[in-house]
N, C-alpha and C. Protein backbone atom coordinates (compact mmCIF):
# COMPACT_ATOMS: atom_id res chain seq x y z
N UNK A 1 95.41 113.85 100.85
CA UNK A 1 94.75 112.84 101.65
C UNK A 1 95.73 112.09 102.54
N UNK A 2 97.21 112.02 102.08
CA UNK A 2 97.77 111.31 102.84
C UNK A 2 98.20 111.98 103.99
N UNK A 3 98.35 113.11 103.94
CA UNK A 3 98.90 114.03 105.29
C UNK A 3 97.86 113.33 105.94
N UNK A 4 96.59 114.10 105.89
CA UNK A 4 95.31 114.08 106.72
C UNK A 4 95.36 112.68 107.42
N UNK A 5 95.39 111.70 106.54
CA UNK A 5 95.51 110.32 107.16
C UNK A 5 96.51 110.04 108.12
N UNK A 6 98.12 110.36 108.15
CA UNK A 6 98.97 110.88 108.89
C UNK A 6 98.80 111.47 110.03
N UNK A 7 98.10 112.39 109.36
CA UNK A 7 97.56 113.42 111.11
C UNK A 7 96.89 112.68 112.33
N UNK A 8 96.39 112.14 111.36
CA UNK A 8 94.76 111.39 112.14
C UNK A 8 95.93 110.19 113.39
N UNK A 9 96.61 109.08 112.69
CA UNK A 9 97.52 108.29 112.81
C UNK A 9 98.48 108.64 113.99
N UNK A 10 99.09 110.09 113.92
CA UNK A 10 99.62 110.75 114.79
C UNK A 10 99.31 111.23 116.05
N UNK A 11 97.85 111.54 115.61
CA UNK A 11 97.35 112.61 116.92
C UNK A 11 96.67 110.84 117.60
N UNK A 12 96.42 109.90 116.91
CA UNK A 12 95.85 108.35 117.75
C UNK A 12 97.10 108.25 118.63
N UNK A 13 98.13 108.28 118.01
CA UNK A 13 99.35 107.33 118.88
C UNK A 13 99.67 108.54 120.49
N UNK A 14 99.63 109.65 120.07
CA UNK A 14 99.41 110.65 121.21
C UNK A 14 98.13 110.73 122.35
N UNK A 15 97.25 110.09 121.64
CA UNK A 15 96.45 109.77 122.70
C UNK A 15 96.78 108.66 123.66
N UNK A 16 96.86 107.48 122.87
CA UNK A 16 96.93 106.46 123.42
C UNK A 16 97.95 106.18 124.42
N UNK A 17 99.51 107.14 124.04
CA UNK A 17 99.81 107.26 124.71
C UNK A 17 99.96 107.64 126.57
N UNK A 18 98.71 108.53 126.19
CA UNK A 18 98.00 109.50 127.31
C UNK A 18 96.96 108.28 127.94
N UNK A 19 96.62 107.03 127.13
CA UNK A 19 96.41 106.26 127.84
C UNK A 19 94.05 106.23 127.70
N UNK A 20 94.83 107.18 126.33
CA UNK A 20 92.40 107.46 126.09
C UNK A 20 92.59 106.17 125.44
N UNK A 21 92.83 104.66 125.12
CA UNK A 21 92.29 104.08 124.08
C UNK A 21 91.22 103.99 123.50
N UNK A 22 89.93 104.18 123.93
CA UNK A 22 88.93 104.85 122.92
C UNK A 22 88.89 105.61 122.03
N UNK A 23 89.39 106.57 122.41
CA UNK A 23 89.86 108.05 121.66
C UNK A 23 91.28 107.77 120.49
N UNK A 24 91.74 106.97 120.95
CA UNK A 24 93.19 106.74 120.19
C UNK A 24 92.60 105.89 119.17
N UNK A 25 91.46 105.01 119.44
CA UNK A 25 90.86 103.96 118.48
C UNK A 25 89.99 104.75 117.27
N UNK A 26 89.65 105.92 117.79
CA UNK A 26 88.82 106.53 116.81
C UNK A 26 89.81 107.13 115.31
N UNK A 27 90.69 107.40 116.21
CA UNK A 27 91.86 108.47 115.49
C UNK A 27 92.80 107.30 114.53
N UNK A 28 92.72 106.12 115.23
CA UNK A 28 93.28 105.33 113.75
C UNK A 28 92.28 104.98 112.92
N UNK A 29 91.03 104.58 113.33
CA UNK A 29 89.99 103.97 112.31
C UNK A 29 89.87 105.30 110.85
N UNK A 30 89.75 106.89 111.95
CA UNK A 30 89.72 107.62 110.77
C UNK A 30 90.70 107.68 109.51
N UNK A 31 91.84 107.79 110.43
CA UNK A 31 92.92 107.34 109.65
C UNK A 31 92.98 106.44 108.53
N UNK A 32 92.79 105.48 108.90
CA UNK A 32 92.41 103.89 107.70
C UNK A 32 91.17 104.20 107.12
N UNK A 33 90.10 105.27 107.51
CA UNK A 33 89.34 105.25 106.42
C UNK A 33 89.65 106.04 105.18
N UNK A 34 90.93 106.94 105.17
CA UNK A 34 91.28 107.80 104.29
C UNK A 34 92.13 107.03 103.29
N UNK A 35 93.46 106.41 104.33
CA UNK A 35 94.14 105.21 103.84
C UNK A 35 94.20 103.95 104.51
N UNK A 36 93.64 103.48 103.99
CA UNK A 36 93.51 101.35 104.40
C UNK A 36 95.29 101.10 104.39
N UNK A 37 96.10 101.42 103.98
CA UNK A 37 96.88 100.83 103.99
C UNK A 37 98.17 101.52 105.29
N UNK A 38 97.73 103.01 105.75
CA UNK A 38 98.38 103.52 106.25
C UNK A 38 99.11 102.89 107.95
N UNK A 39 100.76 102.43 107.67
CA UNK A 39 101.23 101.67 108.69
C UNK A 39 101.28 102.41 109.76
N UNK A 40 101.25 103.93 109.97
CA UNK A 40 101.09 104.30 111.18
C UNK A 40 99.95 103.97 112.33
N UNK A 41 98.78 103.79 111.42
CA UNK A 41 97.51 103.46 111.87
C UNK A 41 97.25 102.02 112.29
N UNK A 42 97.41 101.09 111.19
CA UNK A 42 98.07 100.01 111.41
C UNK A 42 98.36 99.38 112.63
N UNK A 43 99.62 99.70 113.08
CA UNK A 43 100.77 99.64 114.29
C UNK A 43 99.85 100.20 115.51
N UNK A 44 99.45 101.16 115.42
CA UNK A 44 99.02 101.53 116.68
C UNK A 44 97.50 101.11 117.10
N UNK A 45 96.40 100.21 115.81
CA UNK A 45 95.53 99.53 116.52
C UNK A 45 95.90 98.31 116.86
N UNK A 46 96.95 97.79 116.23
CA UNK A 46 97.43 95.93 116.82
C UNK A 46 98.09 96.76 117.98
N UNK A 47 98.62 97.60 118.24
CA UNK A 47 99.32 98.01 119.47
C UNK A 47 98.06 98.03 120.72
N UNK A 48 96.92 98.62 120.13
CA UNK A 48 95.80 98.69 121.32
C UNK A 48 95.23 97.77 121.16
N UNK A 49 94.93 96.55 120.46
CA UNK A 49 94.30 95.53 120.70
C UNK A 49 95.46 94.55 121.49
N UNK A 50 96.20 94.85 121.18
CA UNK A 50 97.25 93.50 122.16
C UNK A 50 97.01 94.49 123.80
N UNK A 51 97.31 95.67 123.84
CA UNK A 51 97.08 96.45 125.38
C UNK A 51 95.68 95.93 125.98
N UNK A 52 94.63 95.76 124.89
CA UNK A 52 93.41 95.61 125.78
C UNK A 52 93.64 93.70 125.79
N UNK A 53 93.88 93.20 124.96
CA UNK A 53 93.84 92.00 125.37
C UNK A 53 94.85 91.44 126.87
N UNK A 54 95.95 91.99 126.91
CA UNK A 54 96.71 91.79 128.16
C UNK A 54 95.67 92.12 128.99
N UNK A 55 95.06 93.55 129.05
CA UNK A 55 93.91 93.83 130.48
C UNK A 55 92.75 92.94 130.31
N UNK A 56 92.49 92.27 129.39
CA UNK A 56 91.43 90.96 129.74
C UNK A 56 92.00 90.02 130.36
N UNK A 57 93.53 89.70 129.94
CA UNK A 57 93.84 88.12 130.33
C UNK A 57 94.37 88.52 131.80
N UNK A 58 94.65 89.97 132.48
CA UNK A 58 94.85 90.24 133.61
C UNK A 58 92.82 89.98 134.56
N UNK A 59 92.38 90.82 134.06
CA UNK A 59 91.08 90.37 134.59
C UNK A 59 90.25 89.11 134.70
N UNK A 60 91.03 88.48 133.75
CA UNK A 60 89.78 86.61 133.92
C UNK A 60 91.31 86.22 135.19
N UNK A 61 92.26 86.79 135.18
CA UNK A 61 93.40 86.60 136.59
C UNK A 61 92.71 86.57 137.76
N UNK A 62 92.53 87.70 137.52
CA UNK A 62 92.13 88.74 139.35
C UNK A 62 90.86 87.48 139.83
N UNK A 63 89.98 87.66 138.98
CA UNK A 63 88.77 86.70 138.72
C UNK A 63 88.54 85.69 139.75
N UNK A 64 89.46 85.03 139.11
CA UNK A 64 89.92 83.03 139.06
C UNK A 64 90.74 83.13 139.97
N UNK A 65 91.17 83.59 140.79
CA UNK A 65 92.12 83.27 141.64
C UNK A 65 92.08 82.96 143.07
């Protein structure tokens, strides 16, 4: 189970890289559903929630200005 969870963890951070965060979001959730505790998975959804939060606080920018 832990590979699999690994995999999952791995092939997210390769997406996201590529810039799918949807797709990268799926691939950690699966991940954490195998292992809750797994830090690869972890790391790389606080990694895409801080990426999407910068592109909100850039958009209420563009906005308001």
């Amino acid at each position: 189970m832990e590979r699999t969870a690994q995999a999952h963890a791995f092939k997210g951070w390769i997406i996201f890289e590529a810039g799918q965060t949807n797709l990268a979001e799926g691939e950690f959730n699966k991940a954490l559903k195998i292992d809750a505790r797994n830090p690869l998975a972890r790391s790389g959804l606080r990694e895409l929630r801080e990426k999407q939060e910068q592109e909100k606080k850039g958009m209420f920018k563009k906005m308001f200005r």
